[in-house]
Protein backbone atom coordinates (compact mmCIF):
# COMPACT_ATOMS: atom_id res chain seq x y z
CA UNK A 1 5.93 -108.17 33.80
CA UNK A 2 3.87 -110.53 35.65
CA UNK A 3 3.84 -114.21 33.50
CA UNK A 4 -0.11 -115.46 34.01
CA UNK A 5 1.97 -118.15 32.72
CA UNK A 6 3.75 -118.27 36.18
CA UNK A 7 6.10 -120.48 35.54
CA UNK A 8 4.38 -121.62 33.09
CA UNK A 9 0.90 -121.69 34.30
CA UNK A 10 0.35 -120.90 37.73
CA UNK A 11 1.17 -123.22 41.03
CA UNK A 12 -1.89 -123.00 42.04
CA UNK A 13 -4.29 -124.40 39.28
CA UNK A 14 -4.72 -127.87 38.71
CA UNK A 15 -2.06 -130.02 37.10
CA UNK A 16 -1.72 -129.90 33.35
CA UNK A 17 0.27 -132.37 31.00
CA UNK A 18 4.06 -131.68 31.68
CA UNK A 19 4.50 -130.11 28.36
CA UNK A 20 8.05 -128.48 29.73
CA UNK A 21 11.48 -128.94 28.51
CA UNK A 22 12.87 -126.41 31.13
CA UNK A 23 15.05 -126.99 34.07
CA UNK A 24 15.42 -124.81 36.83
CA UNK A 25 18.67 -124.28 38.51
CA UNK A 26 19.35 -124.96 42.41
CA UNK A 27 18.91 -121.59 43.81
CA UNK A 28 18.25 -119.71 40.48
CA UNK A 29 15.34 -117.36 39.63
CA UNK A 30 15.70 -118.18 36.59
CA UNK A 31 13.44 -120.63 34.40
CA UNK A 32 13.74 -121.66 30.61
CA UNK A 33 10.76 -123.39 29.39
CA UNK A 34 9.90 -124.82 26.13
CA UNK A 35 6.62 -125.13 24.85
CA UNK A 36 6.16 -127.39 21.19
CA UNK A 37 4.27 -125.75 18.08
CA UNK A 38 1.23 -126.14 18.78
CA UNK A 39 0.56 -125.41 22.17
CA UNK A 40 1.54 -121.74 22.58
CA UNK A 41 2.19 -120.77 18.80
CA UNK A 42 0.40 -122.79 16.41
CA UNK A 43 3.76 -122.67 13.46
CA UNK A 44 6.75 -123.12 15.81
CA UNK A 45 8.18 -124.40 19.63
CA UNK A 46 8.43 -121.26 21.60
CA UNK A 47 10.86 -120.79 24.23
CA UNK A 48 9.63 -118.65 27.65
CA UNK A 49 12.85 -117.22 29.76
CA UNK A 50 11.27 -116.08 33.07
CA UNK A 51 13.63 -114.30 34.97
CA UNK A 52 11.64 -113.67 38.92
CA UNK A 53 11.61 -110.69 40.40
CA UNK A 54 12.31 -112.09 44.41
CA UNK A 55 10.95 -108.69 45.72
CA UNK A 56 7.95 -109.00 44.24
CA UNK A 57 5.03 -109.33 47.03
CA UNK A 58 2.58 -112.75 47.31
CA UNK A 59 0.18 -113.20 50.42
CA UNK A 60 -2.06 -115.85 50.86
CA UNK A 61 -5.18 -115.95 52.44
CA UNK A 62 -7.33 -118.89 54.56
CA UNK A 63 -10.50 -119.72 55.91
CA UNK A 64 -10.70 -120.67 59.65
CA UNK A 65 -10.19 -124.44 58.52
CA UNK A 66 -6.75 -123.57 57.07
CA UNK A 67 -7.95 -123.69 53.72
CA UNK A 68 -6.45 -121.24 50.91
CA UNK A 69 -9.24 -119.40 49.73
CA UNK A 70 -7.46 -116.31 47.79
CA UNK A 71 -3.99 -115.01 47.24
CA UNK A 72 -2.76 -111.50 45.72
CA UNK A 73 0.67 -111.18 43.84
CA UNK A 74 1.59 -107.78 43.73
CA UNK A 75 5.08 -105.67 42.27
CA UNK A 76 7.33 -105.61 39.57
CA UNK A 77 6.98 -108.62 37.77
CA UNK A 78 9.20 -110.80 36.05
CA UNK A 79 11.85 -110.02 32.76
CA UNK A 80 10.71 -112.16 30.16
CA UNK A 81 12.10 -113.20 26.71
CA UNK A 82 10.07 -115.07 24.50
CA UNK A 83 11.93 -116.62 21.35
CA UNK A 84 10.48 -118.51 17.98
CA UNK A 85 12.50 -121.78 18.13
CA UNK A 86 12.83 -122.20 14.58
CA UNK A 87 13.97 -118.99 13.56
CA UNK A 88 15.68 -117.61 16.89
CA UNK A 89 13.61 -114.38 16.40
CA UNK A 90 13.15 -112.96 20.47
CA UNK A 91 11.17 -110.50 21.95
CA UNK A 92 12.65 -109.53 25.54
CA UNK A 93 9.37 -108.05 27.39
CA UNK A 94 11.39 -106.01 30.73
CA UNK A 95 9.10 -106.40 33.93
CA UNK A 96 6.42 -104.01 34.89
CA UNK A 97 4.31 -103.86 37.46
CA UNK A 98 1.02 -105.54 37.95
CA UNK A 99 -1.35 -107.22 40.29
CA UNK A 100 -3.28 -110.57 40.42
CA UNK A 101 -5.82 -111.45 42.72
CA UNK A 102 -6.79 -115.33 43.05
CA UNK A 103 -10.30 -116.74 44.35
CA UNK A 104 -10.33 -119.87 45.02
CA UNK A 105 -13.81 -120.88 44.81
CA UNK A 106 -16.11 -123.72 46.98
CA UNK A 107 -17.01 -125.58 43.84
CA UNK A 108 -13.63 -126.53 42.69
CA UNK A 109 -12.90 -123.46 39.84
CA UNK A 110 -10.18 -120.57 39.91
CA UNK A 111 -10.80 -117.35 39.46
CA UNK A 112 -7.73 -114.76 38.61
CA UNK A 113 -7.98 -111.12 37.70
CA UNK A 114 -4.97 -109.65 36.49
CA UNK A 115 -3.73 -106.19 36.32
CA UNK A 116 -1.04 -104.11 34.56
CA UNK A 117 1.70 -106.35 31.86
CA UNK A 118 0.71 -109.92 31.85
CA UNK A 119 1.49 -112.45 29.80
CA UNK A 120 -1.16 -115.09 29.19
CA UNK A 121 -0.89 -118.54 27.17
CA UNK A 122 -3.80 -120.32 26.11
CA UNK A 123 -3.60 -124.00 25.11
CA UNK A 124 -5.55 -125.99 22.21
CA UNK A 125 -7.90 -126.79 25.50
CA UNK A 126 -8.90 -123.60 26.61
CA UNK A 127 -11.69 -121.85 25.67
CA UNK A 128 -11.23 -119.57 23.80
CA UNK A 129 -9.02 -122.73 21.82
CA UNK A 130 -5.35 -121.97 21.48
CA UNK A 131 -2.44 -122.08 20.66
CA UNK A 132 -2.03 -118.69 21.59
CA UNK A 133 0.41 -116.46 23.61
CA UNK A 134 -0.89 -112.33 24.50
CA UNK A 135 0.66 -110.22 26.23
CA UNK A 136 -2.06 -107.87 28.13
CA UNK A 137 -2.29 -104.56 29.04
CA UNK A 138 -4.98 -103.64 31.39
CA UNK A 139 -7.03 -106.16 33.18
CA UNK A 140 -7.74 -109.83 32.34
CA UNK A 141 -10.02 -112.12 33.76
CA UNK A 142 -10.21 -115.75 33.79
CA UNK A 143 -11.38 -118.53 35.24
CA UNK A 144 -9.66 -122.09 35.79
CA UNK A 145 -12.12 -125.85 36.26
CA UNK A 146 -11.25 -128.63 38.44
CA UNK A 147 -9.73 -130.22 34.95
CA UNK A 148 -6.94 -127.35 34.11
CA UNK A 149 -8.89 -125.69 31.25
CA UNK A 150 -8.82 -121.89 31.33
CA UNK A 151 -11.89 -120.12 30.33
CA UNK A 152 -11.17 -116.19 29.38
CA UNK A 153 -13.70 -114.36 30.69
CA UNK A 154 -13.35 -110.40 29.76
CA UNK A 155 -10.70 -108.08 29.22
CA UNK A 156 -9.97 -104.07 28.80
CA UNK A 157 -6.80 -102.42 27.66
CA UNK A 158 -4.63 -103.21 24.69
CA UNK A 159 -3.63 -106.77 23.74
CA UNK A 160 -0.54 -107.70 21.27
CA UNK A 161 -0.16 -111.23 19.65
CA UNK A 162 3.48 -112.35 20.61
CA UNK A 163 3.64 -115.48 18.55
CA UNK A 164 2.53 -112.83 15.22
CA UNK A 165 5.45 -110.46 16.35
CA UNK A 166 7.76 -113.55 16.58
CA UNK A 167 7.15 -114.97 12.68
């Protein structure tokens, strides 16, 4: 299971609020990370355990300046548990594998196509407007501005509402 999250939204986009409760250990691959109602789920806090997978495969790529232009992730993802906060409901999501491919385009914007299990968080910002937290099966697109907002842009396969499985 690949988090699109990625540790709760990926290194390489542009900084978002710190909206993370989580602390990672010295040495651990493991992160905790709480997000308030709201922002993933729109009727509780919801608590992302992302346990890494440190075999899983990550090359970037650069132009002749020494400027990262793409990168691919590729492998067995990460385990993930996702749990409703208020009610300690918890939905343990075991990795799978998947692929993401990263563009880093000349005008500032992201674009990421994921494929295989990935799970995908959309904030109040985004567009389309969260709070909302899918977990994808297929491909995903989406695109990332200079500002941090994630634009969906098309995907194919099956698609299940976490945050409705966690009520």
């Amino acid at each position: 299971m690949q988090a699109a999250l990625s540790a709760c939204r990926r290194q390489a986009a542009p900084p978002r609020p710190d909206t993370t409760s989580g602390k990672q250990q010295e040495g651990s691959r493991h992160l905790a990370i709480d997000l308030p109602a709201g922002l993933a789920c729109a009727g509780f806090d919801l608590r992302l355990e992302v346990t890494a997978n440190a075999r899983r495969v990550y090359r970037e790529f650069y132009d002749k300046s020494g400027n990262i232009v793409r990168y691919i992730s590729a492998g067995k993802g990460s385990d993930l548990t996702v749990m409703n906060l208020s009610t300690g409901a918890r939905l343990t999501l075991k990795a799978n594998g998947s692929v993401e491919k990263t563009r880093f385009n000349p005008d500032g914007t992201i674009t990421s196509t994921a494929m295989g299990h990935n799970l995908i968080i959309f904030f109040p910002t985004d567009n389309p407007p969260g709070p909302s937290t899918t977990l994808y099966v297929g491909r995903v697109v989406w695109t990332v501005d200079a500002s941090g907002v994630w634009t969906l842009v098309s995907t194919v396969g099956d698609s299940t509402d976490i945050c409705a499985e966690l009520e």
